[in-house]
C-alpha atoms as a PDB file:
ATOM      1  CA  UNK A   1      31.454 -70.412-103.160  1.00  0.00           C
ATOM      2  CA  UNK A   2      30.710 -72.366-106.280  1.00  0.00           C
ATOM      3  CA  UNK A   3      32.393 -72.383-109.822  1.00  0.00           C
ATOM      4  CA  UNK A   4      30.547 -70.989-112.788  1.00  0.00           C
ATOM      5  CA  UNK A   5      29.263 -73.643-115.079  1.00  0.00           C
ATOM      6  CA  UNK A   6      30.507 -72.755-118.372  1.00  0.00           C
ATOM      7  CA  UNK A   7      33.951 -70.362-117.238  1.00  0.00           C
ATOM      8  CA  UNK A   8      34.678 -72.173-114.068  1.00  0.00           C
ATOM      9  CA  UNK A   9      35.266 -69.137-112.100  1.00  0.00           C
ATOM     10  CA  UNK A  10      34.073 -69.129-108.625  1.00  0.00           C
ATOM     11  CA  UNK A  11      30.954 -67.455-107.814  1.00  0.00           C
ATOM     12  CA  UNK A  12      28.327 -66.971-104.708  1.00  0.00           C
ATOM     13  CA  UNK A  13      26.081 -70.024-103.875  1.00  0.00           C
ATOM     14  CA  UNK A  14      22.976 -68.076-105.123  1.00  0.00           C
ATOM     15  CA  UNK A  15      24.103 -67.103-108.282  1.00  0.00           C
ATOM     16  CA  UNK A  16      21.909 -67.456-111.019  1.00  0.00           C
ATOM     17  CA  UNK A  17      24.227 -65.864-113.392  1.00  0.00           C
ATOM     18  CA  UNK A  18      27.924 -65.383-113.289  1.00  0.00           C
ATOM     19  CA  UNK A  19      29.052 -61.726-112.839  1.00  0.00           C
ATOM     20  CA  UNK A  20      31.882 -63.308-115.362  1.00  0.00           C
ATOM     21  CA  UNK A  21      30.789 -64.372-118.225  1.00  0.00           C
ATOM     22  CA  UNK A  22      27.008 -63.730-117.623  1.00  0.00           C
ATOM     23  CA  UNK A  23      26.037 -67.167-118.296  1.00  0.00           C
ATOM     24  CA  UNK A  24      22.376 -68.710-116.433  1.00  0.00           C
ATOM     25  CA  UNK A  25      23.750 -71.226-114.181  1.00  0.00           C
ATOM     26  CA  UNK A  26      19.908 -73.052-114.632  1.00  0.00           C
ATOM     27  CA  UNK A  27      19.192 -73.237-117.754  1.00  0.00           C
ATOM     28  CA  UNK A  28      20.143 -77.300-117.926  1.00  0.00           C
ATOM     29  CA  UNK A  29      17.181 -77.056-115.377  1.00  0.00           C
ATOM     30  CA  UNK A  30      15.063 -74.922-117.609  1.00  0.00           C
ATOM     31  CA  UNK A  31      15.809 -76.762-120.613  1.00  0.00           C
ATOM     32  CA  UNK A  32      14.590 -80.571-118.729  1.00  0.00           C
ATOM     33  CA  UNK A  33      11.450 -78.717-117.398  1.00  0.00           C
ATOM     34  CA  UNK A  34      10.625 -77.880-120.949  1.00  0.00           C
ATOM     35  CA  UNK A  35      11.070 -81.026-121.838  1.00  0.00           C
ATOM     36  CA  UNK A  36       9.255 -82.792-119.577  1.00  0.00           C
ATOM     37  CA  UNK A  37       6.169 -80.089-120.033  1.00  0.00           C
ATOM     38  CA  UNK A  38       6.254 -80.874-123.738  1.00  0.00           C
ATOM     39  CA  UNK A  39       6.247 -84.787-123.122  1.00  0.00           C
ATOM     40  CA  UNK A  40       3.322 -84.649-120.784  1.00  0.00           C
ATOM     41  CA  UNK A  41       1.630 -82.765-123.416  1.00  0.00           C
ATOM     42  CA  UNK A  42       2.587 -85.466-126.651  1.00  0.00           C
ATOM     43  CA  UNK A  43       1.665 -87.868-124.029  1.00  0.00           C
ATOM     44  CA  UNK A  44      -2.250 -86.300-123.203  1.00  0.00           C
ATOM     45  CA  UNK A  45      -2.231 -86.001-127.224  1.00  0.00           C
ATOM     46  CA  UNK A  46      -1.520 -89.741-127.868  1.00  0.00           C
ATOM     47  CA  UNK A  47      -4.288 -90.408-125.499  1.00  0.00           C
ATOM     48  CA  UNK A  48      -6.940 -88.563-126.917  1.00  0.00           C
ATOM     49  CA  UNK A  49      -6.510 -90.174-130.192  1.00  0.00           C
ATOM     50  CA  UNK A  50      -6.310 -93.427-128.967  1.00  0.00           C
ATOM     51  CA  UNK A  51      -9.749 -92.407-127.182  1.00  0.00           C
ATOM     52  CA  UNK A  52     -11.201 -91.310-130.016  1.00  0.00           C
ATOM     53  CA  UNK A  53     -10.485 -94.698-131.640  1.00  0.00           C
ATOM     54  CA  UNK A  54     -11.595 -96.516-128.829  1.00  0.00           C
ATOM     55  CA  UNK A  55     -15.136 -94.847-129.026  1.00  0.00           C
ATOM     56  CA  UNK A  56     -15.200 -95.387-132.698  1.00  0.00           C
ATOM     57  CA  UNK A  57     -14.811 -99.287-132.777  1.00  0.00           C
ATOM     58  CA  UNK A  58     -17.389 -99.157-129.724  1.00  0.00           C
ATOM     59  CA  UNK A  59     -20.172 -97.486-131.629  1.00  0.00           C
ATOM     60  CA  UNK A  60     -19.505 -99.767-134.788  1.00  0.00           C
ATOM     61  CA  UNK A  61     -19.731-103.090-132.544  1.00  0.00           C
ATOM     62  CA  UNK A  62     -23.101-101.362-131.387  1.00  0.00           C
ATOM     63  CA  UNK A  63     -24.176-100.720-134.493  1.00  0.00           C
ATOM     64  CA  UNK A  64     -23.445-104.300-135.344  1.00  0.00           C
ATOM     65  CA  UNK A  65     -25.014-105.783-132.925  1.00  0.00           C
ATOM     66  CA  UNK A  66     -28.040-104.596-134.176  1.00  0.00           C
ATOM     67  CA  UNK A  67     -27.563-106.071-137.541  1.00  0.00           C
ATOM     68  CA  UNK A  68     -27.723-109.375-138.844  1.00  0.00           C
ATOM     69  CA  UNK A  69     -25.353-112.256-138.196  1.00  0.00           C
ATOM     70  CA  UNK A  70     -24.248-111.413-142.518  1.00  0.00           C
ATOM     71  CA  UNK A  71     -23.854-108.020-141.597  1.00  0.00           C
ATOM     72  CA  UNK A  72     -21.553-108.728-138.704  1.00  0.00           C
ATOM     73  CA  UNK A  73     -19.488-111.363-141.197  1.00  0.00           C
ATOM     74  CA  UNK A  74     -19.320-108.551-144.055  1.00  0.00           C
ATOM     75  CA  UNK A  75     -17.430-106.241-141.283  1.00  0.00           C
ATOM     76  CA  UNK A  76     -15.151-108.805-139.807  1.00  0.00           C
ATOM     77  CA  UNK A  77     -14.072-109.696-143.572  1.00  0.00           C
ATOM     78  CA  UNK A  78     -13.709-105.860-144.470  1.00  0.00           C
END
């Protein structure tokens, strides 16, 4: 036997919800899961901006490098 989370009565091992008050025993659980879905998800977000970026200031430093040496001192002053 356990005790219910929220009344504190005791209940069967497996219960998921107490025959008491009714309350999910897991939804702490549920509720980090969520969270930790929706951080892995800001996270892949972050990324692909900062990709994005990334492949932006490459293309410009090509394009540069094709250009002439007043070119390439107009950009690094702008």
């Amino acid at each position: 036997m356990k005790k219910c989370k929220y009344c504190k009565s005791e209940i069967n091992e497996e219960a998921i919800v107490c025959p008491i008050c009714k309350r999910n025993q897991n939804q702490r659980r549920n509720i980090n899961i969520a969270i930790i879905i929706i951080g892995v998800i800001f996270i892949i977000v972050i990324l692909s901006f900062i990709g994005k970026e990334v492949d932006k200031t490459k293309d410009e430093i090509d394009r540069i490098n094709g250009n002439s040496v007043e070119q390439l001192e107009d950009w690094l002053e702008g």
